[in-house]
Protein backbone atom coordinates (compact mmCIF):
# COMPACT_ATOMS: atom_id res chain seq x y z
CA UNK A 1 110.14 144.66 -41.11
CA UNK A 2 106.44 146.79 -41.99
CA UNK A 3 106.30 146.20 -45.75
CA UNK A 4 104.01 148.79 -46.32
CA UNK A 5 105.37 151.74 -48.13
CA UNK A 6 102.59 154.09 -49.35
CA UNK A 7 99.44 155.17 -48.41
CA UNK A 8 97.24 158.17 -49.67
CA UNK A 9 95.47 158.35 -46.26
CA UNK A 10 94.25 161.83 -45.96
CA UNK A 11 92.36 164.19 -43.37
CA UNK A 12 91.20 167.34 -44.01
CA UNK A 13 92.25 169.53 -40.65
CA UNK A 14 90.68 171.88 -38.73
CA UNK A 15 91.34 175.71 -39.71
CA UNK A 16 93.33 177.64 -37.48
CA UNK A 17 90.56 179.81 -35.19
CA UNK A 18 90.40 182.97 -36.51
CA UNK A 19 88.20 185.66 -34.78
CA UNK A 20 87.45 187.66 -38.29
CA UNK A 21 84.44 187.25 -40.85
CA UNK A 22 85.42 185.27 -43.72
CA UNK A 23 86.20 187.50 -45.89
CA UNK A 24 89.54 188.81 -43.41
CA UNK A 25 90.03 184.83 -42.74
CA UNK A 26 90.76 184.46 -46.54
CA UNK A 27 92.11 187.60 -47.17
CA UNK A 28 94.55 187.34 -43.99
CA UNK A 29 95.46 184.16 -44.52
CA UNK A 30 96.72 185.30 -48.65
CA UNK A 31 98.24 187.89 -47.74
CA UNK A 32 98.63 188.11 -43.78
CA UNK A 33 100.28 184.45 -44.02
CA UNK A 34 101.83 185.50 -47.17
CA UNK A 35 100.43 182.76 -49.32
CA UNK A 36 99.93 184.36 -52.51
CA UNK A 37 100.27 181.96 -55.61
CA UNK A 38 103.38 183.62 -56.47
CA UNK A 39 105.16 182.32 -53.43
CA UNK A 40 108.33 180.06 -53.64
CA UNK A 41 107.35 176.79 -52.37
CA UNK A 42 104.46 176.33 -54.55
CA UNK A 43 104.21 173.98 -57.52
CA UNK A 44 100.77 173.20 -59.89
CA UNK A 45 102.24 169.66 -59.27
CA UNK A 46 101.42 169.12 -55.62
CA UNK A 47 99.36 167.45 -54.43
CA UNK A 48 96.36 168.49 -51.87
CA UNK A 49 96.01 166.70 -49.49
CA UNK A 50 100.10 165.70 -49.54
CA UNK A 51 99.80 161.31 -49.57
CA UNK A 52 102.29 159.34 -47.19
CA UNK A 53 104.56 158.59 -49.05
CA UNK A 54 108.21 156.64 -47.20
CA UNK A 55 109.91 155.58 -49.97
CA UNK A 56 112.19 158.51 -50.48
CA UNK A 57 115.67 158.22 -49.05
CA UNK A 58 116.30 161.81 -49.78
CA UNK A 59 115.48 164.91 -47.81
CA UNK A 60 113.16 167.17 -49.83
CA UNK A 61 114.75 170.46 -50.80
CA UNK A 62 111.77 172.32 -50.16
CA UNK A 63 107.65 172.72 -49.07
CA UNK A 64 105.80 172.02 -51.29
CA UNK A 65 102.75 174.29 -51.56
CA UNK A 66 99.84 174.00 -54.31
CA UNK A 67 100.07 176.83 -56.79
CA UNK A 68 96.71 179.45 -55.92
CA UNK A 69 96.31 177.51 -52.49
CA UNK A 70 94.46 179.60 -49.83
CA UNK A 71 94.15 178.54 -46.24
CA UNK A 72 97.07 177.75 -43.44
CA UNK A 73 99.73 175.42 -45.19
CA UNK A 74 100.37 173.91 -41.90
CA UNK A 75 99.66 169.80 -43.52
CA UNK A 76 102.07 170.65 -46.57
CA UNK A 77 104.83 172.00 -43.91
CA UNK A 78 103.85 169.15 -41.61
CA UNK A 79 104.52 166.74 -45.11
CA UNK A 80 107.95 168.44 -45.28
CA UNK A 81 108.57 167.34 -42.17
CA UNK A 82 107.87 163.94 -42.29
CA UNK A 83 109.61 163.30 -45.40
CA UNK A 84 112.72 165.17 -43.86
CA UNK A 85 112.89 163.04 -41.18
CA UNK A 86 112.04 159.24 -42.89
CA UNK A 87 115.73 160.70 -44.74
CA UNK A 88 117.10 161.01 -41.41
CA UNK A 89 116.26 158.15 -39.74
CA UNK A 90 116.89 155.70 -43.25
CA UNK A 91 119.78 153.25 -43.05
CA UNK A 92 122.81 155.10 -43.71
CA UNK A 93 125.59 153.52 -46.04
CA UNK A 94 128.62 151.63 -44.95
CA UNK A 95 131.23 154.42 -44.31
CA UNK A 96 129.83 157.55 -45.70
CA UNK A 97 128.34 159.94 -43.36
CA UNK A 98 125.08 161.44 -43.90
CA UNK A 99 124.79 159.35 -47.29
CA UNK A 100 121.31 156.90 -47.78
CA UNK A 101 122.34 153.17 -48.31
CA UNK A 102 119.88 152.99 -51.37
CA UNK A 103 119.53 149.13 -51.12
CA UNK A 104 117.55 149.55 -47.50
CA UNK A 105 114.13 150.81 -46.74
CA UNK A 106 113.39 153.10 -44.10
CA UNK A 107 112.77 150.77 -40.76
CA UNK A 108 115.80 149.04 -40.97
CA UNK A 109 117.96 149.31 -37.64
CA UNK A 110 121.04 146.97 -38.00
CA UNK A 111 123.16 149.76 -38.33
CA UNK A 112 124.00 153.68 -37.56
CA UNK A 113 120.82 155.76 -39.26
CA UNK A 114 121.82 158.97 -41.30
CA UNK A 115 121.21 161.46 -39.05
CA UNK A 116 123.45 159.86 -36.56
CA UNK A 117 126.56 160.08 -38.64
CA UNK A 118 126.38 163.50 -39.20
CA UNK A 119 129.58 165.64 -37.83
CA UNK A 120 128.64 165.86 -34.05
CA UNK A 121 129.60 169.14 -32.59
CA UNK A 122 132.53 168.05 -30.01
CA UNK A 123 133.63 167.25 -33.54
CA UNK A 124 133.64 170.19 -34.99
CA UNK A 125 134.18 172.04 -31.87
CA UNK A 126 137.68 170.49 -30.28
CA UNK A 127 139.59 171.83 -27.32
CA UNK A 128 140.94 175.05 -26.70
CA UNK A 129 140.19 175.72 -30.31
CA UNK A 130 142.19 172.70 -32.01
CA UNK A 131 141.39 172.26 -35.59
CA UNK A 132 138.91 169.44 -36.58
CA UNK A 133 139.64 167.11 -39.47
CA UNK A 134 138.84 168.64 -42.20
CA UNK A 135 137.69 165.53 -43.76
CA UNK A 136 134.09 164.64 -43.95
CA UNK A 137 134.47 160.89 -43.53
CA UNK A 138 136.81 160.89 -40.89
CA UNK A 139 136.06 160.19 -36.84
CA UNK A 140 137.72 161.32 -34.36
CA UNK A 141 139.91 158.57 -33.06
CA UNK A 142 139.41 156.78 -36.61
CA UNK A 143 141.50 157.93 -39.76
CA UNK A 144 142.53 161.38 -38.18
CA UNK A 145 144.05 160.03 -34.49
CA UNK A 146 145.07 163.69 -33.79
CA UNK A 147 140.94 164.71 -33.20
CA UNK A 148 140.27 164.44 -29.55
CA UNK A 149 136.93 162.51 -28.31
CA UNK A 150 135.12 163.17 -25.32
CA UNK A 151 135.71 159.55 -23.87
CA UNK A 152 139.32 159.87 -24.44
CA UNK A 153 142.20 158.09 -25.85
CA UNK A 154 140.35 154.48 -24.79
CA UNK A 155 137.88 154.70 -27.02
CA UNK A 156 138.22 154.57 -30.96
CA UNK A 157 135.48 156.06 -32.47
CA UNK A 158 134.29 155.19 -35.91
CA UNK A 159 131.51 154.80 -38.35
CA UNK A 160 129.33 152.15 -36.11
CA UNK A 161 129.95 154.35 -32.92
CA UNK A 162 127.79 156.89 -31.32
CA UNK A 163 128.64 159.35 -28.67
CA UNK A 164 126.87 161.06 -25.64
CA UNK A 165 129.09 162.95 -24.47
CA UNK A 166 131.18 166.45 -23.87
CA UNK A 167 134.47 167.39 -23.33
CA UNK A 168 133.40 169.81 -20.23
CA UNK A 169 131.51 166.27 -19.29
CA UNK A 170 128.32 168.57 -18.29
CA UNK A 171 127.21 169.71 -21.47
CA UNK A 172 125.73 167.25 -23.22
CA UNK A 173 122.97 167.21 -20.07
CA UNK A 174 121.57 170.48 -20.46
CA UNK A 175 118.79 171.77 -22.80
CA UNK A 176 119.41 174.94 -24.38
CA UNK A 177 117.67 178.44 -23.87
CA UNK A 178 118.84 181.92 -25.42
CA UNK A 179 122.63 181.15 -25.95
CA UNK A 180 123.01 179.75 -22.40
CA UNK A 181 121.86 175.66 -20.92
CA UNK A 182 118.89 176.43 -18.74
CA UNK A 183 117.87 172.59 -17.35
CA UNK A 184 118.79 169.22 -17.54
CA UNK A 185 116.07 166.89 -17.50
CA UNK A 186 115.09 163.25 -15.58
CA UNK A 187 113.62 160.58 -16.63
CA UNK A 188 111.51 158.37 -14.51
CA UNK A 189 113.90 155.77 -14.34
CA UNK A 190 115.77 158.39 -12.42
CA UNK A 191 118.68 159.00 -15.13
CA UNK A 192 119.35 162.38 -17.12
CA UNK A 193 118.29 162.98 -20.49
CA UNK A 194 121.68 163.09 -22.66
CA UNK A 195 121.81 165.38 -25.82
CA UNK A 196 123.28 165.38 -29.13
CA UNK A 197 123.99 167.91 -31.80
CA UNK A 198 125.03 167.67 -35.66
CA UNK A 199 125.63 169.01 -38.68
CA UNK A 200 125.39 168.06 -42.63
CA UNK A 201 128.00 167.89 -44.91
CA UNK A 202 126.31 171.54 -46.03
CA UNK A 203 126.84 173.26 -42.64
CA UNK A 204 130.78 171.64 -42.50
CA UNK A 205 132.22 172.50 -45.78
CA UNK A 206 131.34 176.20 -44.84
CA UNK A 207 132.16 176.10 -41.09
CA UNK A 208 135.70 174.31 -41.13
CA UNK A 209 137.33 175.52 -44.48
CA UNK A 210 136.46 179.33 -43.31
CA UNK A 211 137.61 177.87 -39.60
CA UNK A 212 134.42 179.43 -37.88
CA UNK A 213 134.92 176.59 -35.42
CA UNK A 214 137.32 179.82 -33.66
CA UNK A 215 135.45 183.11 -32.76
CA UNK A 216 138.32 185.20 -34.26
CA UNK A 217 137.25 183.66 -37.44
CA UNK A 218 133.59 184.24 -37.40
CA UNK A 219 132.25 187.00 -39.84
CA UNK A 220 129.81 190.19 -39.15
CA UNK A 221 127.31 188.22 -40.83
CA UNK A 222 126.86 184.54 -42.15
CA UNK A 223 124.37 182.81 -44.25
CA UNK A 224 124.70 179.12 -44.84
CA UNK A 225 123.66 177.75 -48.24
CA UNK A 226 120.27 176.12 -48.43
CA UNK A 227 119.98 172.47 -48.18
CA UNK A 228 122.20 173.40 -45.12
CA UNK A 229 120.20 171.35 -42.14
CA UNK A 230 121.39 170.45 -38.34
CA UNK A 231 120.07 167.78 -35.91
CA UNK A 232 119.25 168.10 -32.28
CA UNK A 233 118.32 164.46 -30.65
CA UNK A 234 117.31 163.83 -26.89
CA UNK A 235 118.34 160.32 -25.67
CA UNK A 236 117.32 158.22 -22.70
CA UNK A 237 119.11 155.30 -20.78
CA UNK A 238 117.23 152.25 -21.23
CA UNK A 239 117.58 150.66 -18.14
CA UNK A 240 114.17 149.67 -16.67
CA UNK A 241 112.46 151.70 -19.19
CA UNK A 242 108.70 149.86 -19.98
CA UNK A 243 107.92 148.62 -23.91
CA UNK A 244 111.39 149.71 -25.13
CA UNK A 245 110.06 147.55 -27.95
CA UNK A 246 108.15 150.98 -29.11
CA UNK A 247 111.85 152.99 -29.20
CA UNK A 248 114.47 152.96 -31.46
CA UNK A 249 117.22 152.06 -29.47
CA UNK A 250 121.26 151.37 -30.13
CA UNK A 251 124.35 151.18 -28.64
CA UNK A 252 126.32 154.45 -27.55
CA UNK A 253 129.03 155.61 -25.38
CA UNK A 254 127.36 157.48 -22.21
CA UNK A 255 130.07 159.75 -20.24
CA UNK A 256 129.48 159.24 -16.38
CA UNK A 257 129.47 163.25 -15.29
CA UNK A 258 130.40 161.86 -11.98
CA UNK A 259 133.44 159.74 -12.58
CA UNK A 260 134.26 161.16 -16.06
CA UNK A 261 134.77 157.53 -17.76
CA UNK A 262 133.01 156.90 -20.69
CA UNK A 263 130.67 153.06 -20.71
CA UNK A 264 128.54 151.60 -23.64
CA UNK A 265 124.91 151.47 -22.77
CA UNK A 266 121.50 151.04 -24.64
CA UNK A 267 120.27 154.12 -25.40
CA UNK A 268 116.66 155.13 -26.68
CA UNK A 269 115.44 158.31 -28.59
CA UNK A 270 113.24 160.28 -27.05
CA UNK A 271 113.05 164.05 -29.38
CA UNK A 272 114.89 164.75 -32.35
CA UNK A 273 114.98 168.86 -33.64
CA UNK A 274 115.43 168.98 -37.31
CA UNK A 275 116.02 172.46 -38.98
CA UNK A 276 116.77 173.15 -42.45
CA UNK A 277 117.49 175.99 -44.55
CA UNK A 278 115.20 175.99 -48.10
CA UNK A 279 115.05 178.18 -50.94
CA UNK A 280 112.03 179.68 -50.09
CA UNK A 281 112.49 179.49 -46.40
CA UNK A 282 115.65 181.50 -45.60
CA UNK A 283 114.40 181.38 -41.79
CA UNK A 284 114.74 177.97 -42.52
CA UNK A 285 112.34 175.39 -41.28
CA UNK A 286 112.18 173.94 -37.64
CA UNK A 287 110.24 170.61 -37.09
CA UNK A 288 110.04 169.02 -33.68
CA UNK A 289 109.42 164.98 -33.68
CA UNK A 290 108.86 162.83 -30.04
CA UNK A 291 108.62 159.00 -29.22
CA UNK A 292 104.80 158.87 -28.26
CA UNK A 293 105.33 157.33 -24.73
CA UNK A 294 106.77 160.63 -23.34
CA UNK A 295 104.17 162.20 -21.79
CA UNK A 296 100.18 161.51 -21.62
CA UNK A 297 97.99 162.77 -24.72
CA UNK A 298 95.76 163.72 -22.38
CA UNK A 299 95.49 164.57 -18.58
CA UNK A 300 94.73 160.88 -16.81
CA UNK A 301 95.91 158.75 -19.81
CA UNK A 302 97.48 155.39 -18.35
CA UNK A 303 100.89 155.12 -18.69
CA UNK A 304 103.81 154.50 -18.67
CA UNK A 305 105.24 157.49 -20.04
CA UNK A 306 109.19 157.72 -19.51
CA UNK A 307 108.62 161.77 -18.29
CA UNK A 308 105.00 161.25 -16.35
CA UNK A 309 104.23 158.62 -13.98
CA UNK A 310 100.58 158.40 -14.68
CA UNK A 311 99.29 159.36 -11.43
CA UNK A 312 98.17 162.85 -12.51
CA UNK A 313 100.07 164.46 -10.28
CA UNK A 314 100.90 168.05 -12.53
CA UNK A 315 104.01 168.84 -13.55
CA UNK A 316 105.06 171.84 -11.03
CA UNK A 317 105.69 175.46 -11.79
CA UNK A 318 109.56 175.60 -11.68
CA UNK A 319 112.23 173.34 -12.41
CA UNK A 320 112.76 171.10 -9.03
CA UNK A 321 116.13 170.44 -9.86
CA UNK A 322 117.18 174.27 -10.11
CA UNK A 323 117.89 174.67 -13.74
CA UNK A 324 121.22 174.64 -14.90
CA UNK A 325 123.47 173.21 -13.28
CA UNK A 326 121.21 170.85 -11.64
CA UNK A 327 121.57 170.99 -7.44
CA UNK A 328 122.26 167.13 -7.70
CA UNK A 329 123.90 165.79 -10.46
CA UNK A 330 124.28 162.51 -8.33
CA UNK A 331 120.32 162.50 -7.49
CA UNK A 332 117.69 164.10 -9.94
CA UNK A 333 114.52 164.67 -8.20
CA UNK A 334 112.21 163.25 -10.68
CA UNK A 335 108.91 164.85 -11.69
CA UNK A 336 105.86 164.31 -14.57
CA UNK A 337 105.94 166.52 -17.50
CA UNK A 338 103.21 167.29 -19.29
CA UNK A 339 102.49 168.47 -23.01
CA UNK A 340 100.84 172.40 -21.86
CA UNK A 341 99.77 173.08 -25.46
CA UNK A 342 97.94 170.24 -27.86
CA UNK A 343 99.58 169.40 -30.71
CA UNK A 344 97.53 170.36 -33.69
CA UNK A 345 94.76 169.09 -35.11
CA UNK A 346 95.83 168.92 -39.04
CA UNK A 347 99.42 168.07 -37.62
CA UNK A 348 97.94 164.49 -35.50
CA UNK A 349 96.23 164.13 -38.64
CA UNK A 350 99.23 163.96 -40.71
CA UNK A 351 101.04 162.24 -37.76
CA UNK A 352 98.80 159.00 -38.25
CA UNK A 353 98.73 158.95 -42.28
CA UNK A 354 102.54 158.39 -41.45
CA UNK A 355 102.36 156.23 -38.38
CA UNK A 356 100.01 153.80 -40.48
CA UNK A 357 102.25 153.76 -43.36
CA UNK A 358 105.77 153.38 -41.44
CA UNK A 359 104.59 150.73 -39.12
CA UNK A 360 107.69 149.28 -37.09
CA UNK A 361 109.41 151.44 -34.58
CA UNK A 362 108.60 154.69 -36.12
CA UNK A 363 105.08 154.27 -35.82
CA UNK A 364 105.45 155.25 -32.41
CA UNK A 365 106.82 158.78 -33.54
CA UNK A 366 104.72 161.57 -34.01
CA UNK A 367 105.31 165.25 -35.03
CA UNK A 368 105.03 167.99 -32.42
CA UNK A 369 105.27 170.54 -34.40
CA UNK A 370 106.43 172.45 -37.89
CA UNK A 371 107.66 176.42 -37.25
CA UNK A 372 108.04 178.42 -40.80
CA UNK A 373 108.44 181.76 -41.76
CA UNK A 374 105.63 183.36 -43.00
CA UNK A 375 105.32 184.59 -45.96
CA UNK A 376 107.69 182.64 -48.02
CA UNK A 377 111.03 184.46 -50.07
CA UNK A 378 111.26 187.69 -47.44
CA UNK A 379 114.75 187.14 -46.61
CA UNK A 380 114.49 190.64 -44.99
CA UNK A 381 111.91 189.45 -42.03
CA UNK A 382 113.51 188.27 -39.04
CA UNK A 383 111.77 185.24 -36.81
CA UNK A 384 110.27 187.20 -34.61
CA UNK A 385 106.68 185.64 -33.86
CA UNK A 386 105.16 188.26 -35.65
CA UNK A 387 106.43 186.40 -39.07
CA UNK A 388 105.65 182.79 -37.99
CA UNK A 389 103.37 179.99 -38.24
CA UNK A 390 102.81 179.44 -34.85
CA UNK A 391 103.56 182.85 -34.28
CA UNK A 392 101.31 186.31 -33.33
CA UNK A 393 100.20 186.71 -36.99
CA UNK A 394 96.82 186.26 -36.09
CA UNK A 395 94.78 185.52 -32.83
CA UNK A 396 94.97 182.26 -31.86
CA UNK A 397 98.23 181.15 -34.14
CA UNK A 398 100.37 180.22 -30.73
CA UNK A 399 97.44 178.14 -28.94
CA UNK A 400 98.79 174.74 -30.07
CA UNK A 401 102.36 173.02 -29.44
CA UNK A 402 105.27 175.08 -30.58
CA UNK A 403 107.75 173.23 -28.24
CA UNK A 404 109.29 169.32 -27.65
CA UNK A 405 108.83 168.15 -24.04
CA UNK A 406 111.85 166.99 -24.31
CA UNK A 407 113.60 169.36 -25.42
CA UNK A 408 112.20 172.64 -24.10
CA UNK A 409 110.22 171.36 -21.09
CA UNK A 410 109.95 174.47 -19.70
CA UNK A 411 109.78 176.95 -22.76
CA UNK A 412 106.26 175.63 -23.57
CA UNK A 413 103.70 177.96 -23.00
CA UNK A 414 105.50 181.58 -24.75
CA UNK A 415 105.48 181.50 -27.92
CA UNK A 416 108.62 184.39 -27.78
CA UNK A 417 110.51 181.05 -26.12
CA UNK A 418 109.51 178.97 -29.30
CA UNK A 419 112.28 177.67 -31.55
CA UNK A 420 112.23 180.60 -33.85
CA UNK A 421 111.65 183.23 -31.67
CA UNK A 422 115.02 182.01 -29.51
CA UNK A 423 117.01 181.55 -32.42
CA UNK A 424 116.29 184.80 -34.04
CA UNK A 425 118.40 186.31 -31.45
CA UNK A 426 121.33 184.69 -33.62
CA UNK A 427 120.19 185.57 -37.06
CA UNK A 428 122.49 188.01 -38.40
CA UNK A 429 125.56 186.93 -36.43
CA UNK A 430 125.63 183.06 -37.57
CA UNK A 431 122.41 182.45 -39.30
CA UNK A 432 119.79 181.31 -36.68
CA UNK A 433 122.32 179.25 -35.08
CA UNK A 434 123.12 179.26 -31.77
CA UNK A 435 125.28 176.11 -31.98
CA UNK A 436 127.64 177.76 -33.63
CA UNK A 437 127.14 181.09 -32.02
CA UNK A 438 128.50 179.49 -28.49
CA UNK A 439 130.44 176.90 -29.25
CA UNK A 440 133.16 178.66 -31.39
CA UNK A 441 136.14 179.25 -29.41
CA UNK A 442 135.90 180.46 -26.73
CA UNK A 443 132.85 179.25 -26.06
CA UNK A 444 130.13 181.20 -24.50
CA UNK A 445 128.32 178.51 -22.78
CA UNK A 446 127.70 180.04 -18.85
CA UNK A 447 129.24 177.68 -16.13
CA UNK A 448 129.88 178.78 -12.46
CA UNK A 449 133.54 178.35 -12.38
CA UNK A 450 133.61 175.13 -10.16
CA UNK A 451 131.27 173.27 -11.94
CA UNK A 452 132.84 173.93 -15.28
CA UNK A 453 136.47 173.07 -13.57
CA UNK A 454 134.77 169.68 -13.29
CA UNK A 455 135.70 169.23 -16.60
CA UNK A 456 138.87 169.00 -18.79
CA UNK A 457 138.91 172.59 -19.63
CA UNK A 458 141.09 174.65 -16.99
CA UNK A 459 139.00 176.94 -14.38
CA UNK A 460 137.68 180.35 -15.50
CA UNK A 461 139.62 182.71 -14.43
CA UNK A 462 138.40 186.16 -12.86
CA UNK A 463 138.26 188.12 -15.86
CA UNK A 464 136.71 185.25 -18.29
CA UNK A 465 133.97 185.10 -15.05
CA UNK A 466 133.01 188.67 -14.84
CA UNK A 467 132.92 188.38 -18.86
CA UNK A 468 130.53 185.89 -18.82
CA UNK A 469 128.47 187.21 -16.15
CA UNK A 470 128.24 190.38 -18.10
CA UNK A 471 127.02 188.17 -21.50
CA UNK A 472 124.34 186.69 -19.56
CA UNK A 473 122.60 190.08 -18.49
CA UNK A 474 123.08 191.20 -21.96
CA UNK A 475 120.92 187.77 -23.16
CA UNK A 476 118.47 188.69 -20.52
CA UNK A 477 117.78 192.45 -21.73
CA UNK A 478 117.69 190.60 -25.38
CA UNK A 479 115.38 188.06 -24.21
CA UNK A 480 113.16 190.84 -22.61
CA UNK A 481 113.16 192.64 -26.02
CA UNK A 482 112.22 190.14 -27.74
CA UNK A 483 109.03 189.25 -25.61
CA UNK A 484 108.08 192.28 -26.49
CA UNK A 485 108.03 191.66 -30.34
């Protein structure tokens, strides 16, 4: 294990291109950007630049922002993130979910990492509306028998025990768009990218004790307490992947969406979405983290990449496998994607001030992206882009990365598809969370009737159809509105 744990390596990035005289870049970015001194998230006490520092098993409750500082904030939100996610990925402690084992250092692998014990959502979410334990600690399959798992009554999960999988078996293969799964992605080793979602102990002790888990139950309006924070990770089978030495990999129960059985293979992460809801960020904040070998940094970089086969060949307009459902679930057609926007300068500085200090596995992580609100404390704003870093608050805020290849591979170049800007469309109805939003039953999730019957739900029937077909063209005129913010 990298025995390194701090290192004050610092950059100073590359301001944000502005096309104003100086005096409107200051003044905009004070006032436009909303970073007055008297913002929350700023402190006399922090420091500028932000060091590396990976000894902290805890996930920071908040940005933090020098007190008078002027200028975009991005390497203080870009700190946040990496000190959220060195929490995530620390060794979690025997038995207790989403708790830091405080006798390991981040780097250590031999067992199930913090964010991975989170409450998954087939957890929260059961069959035809069943209630979930409404214990924490418990696993489905472990201390409360009664919870269903999606690999069935063969498979006992517990704490060491990590599943990919979804009771309508399709699920867990498609990446999300505005309420609805839009694509499934390949990888080149010709097998589907598998998806995971979970929530902190924050998030459950408001969603199962007010049983929002059932649509009935779910209020007008809800706001989750900050510290509340939820976890989307992108996964790839191993098999004949090239230096899996440079992914963190485990064990996990894959379900077959052909056969339905559930199998334990090797498993590597690929993306991980971390949002979480701070004091002065009621918006809360969305960073976006990849395994570097995903796609090339540049156009002709030598590979191998597990989404880009090095050749150059581009990665084509539309979706060759027909976005959701796939046309072959059997046989993905395979394809290179490619990063469309550059990550940010200030944010690849940050990204090797942290790959130098973590060493190990993580070193080969980097940091796509941070999306904030902007300004800080406005509860009242929505997410529109308009009120975001990236965002349309000035020219030029939306010409670097604002998506995960891996998770939005086709959402990359509109910044009104960004994180924010999709999850707005959720804001007063369940708090930016679309999770929630359509997978409290009855779910909302749009499946042709025989490919959802695939599953172990029963078929739609007519009128649950033509209900669903009506939700979608409502999400469409929303999505059209919202371009238009």
């Amino acid at each position: 294990m990298n025995t390194k744990r701090t290192r004050a390596v610092s950059a100073v990035p590359a301001p944000p291109r502005f096309d104003c005289s100086v005096l409107t870049y200051i003044v905009g970015l004070a006032f436009g950007l909303g970073l007055a001194s008297t913002a929350w998230g700023q402190s006399p006490s922090c420091p500028n630049p932000p060091p590396a520092i990976i000894t902290s098993s805890q996930v920071p409750t908040d940005v933090c922002i020098p007190a008078g500082f002027l200028g975009n904030p991005i390497q203080f939100f870009d700190d946040f993130s990496w000190r959220s996610v060195i929490a995530l990925v620390w060794p979690a402690q025997q038995g207790q979910r989403g708790v830091p084992d405080p006798n390991q250092q981040v780097g250590a692998v031999s067992g199930p990492l913090v964010f991975e014990t989170f409450k998954a959502d087939w957890e929260l979410f059961q069959p035809n509306g069943a209630d979930p334990s409404p214990t924490w600690n418990d696993f489905a399959g472990g201390n409360n028998i009664a919870v269903s798992n999606p690999c069935g009554v063969n498979v006992n999960v517990g704490f060491n025990d990590f599943v990919l999988a979804s009771f309508s078996k399709f699920i867990n293969l498609g990446q999300a768009g505005f309420g609805d799964l839009v694509h499934a992605l390949p990888a080149q080793n010709k097998t589907w990218v598998r998806y995971a979602t979970a929530f902190n102990q924050i998030e459950f002790t408001q969603i199962v004790p007010n049983k929002w888990y059932l649509r009935q139950n779910l209020p007008a309006t809800i706001t989750f307490q900050d510290g509340a924070l939820d976890v989307k990770s992108a996964w790839i089978d191993m098999k004949d992947i090239q230096r899996p030495e440079r992914y963190y990999r485990r064990t996990a129960w894959l379900l077959d969406p052909v056969t339905g059985t559930c199998s334990q293979k090797t498993v590597g992460l690929v993306g991980l979405h971390i949002v979480q809801k701070t004091p002065s960020r009621p918006q809360w904040i969305w960073s976006s983290f990849e395994q570097v070998d995903t796609v090339p940094p540049q156009p002709g970089a030598p590979g191998p990449f597990g989404f880009n086969d090095g050749s150059g060949q581009p990665m084509p307009a539309s979706d060759p496998n027909g976005g959701w459902p796939p046309n072959d679930v059997q046989n993905p057609i395979v394809f290179n994607v490619q990063r469309l926007k550059p990550i940010h300068a200030s944010t690849q500085a940050t990204n090797s001030k942290y790959q130098q200090a973590l060493g190990g596995v993580w070193q080969f992580y980097q940091l796509v992206m941070t999306q904030w609100p902007v300004p800080g404390n406005t509860p009242q704003n929505s997410g529109a882009p308009r009120f975001t870093f990236p965002g349309r608050i000035n020219p030029g805020d939306d010409t670097t990365s604002f998506a995960n290849t891996t998770l939005e591979t086709w959402e990359q170049n509109a910044i009104t598809t960004g994180c924010m800007a999709c999850h707005n469309m959720t804001r007063t109805q369940t708090d930016f969370l679309w999770s929630l939003q359509i997978n409290a039953y009855p779910p909302t999730i749009l499946l042709p009737p025989g490919f959802r019957a695939l599953g172990s739900a029963a078929p739609m029937s007519a009128a649950e159809a033509e209900a669903q077909q009506l939700l979608k063209q409502l999400k469409a005129l929303m999505k059209e509105a919202q371009s238009k913010q």
